[in-house]
N, C-alpha and C. Protein backbone atom coordinates (compact mmCIF):
# COMPACT_ATOMS: atom_id res chain seq x y z
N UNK A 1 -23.24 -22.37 -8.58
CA UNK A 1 -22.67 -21.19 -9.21
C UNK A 1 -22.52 -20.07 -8.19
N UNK A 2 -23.35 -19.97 -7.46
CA UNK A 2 -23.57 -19.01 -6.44
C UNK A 2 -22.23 -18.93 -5.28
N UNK A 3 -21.66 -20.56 -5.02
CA UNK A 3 -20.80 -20.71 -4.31
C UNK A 3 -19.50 -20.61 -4.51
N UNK A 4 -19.40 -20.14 -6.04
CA UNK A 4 -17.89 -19.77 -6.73
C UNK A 4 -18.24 -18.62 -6.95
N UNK A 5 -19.10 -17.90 -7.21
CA UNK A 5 -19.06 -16.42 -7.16
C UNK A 5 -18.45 -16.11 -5.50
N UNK A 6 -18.97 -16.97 -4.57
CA UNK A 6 -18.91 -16.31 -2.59
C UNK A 6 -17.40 -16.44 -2.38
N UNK A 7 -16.53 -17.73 -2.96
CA UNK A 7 -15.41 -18.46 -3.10
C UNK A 7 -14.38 -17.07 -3.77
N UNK A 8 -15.05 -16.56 -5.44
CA UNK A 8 -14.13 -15.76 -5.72
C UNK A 8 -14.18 -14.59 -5.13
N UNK A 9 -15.06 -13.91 -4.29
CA UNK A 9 -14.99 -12.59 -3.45
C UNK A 9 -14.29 -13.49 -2.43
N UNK A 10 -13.95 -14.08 -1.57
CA UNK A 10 -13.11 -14.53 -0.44
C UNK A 10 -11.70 -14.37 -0.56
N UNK A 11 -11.88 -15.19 -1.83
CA UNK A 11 -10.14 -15.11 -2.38
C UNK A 11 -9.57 -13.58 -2.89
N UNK A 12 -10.40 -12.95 -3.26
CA UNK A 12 -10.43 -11.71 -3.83
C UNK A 12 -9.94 -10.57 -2.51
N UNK A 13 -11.18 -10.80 -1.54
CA UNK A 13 -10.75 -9.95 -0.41
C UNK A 13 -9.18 -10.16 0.67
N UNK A 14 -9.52 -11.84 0.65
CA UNK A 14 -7.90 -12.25 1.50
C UNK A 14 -6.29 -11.45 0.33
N UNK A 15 -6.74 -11.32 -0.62
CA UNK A 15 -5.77 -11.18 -1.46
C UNK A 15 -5.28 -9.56 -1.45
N UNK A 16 -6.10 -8.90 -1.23
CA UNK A 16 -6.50 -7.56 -1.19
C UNK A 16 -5.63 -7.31 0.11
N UNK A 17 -6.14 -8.49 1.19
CA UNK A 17 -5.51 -7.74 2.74
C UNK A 17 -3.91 -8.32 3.00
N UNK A 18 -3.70 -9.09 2.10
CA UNK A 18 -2.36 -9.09 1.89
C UNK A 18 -1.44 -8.42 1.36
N UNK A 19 -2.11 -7.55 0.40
CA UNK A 19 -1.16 -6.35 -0.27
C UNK A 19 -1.12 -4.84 0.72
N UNK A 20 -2.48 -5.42 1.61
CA UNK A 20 -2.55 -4.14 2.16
C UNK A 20 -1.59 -4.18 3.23
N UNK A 21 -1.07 -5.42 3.78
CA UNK A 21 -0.65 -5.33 5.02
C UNK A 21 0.78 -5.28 4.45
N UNK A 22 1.41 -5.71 3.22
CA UNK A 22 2.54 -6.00 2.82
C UNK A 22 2.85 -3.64 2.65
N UNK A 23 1.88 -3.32 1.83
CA UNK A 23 2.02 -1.83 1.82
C UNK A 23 2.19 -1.24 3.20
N UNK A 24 1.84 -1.80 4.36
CA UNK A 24 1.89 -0.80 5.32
C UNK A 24 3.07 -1.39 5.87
N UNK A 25 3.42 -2.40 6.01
CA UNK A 25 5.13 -2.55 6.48
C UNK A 25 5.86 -1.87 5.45
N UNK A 26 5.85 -1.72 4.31
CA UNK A 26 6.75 -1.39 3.07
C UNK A 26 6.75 0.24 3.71
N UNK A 27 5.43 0.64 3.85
CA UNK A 27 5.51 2.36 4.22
C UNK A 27 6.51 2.67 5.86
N UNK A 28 6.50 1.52 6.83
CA UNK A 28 6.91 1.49 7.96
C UNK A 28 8.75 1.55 7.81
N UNK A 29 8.60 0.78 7.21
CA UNK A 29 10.21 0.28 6.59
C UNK A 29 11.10 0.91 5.84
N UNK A 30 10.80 2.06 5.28
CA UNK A 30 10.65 2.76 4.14
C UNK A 30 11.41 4.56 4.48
N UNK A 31 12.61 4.54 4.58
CA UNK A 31 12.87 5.94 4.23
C UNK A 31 12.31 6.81 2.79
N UNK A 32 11.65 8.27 3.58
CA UNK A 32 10.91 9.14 3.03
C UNK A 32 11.57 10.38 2.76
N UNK A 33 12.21 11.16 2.01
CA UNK A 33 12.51 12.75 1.75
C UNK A 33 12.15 13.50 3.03
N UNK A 34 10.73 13.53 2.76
CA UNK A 34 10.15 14.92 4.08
C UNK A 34 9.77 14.29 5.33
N UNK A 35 9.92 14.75 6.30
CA UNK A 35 9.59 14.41 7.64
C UNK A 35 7.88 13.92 7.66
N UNK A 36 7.37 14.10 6.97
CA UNK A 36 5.86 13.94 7.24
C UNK A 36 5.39 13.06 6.17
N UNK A 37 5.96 12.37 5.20
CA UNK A 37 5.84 11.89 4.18
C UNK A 37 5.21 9.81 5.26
N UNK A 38 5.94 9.90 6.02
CA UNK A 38 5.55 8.72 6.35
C UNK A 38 4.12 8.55 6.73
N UNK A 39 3.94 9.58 7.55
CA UNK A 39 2.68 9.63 8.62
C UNK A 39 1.45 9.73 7.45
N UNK A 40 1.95 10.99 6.59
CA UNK A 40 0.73 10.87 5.57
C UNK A 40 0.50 9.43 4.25
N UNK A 41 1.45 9.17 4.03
CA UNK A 41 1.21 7.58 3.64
C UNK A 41 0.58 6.63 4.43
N UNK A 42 1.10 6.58 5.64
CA UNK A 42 0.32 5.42 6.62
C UNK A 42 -1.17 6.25 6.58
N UNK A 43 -1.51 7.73 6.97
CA UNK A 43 -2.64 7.96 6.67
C UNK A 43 -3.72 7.66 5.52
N UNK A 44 -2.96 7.88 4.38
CA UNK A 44 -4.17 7.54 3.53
C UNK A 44 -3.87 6.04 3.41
N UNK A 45 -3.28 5.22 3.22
CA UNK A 45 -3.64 3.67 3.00
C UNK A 45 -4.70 2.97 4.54
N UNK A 46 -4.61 3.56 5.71
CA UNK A 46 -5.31 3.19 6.64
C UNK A 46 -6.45 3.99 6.42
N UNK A 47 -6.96 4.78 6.27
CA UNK A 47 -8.32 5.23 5.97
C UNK A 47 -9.05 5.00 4.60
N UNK A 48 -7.75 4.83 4.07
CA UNK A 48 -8.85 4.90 2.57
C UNK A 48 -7.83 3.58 2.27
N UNK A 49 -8.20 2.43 2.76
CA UNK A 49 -7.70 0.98 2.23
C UNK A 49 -7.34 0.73 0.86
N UNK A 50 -8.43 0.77 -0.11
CA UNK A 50 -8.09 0.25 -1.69
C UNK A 50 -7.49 1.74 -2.32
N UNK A 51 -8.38 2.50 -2.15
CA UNK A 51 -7.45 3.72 -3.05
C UNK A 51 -6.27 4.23 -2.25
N UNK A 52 -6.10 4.30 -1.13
CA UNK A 52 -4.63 4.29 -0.80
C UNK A 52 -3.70 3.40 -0.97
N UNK A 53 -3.94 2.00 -1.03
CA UNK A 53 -3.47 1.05 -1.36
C UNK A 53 -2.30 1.52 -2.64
N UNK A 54 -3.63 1.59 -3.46
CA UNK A 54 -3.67 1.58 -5.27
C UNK A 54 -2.75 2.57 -5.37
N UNK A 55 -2.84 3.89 -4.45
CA UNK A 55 -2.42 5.47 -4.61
C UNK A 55 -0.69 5.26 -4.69
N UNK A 56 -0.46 4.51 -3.45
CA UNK A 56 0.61 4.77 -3.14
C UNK A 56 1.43 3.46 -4.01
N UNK A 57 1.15 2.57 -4.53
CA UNK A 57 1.97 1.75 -4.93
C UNK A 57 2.13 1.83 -6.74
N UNK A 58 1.08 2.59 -7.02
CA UNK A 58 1.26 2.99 -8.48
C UNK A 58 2.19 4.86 -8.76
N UNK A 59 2.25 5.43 -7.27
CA UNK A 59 2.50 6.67 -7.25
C UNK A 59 3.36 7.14 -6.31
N UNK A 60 3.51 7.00 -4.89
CA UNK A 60 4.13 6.82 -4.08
C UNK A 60 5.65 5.63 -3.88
N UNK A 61 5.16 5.18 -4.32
CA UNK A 61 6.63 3.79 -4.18
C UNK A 61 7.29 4.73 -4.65
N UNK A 62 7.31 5.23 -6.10
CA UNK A 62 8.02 5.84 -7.17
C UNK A 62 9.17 6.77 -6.28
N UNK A 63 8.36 7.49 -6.07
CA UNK A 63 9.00 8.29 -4.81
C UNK A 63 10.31 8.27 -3.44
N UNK A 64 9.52 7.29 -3.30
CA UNK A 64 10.30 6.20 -1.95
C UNK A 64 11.73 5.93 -2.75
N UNK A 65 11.51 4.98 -3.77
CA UNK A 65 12.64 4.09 -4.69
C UNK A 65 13.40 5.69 -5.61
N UNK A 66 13.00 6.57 -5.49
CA UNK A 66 13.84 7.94 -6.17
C UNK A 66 14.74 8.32 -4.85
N UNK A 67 14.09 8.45 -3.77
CA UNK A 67 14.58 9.27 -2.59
C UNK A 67 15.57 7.94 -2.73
N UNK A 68 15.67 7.27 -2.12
CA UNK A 68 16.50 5.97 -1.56
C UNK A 68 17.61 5.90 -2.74
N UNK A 69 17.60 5.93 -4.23
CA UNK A 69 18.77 6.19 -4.82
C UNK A 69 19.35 7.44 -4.96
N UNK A 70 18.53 8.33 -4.72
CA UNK A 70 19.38 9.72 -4.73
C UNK A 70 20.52 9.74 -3.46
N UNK A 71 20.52 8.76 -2.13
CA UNK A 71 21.04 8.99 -0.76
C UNK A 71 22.17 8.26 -1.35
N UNK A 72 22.13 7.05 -2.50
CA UNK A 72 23.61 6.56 -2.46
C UNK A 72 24.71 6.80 -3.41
C-alpha cells in the first residue's frame, strides 16, 4: 500500500512539471498588452511554481486570449 501511495505522488509530481513547463513556454510564446506583463508572469510561475502555475492559467491566460483577439 505504501508503494502506491510513493507511485501516486511520482505520477502526481511528473504531472505537475509538465504543466509547469507547458505554462512557461505558453508565457514565452505569448503576446502580452503591457510591456512588463511577460517578465512578471515568467516571475511568479518560476518562484512560486504551483500557485503561479494555478494563478496564471485560471487568471492570466484569460488575459493573454482577450489581448490576442482584441489585435485582430
Amino acid at each position: 500500500m505504501g508503494a502506491l501511495f510513493g507511485l501516486m505522488f511520482v505520477m502526481i509530481g511528473l504531472g505537475f512539471m509538465v504543466l509547469w513547463v507547458v505554462t512557461l513556454v505558453e508565457i514565452i510564446r505569448s503576446d502580452f498588452p503591457g510591456k512588463n506583463d511577460r517578465l512578471i508572469y515568467l516571475l511568479m510561475v518560476i518562484l512560486a511554481p504551483v500557485v503561479g502555475t494555478v494563478i496564471y492559467l485560471m487568471v492570466c491566460r484569460k488575459h493573454r486570449l482577450t489581448a490576442s483577439s482584441e489585435m485582430l
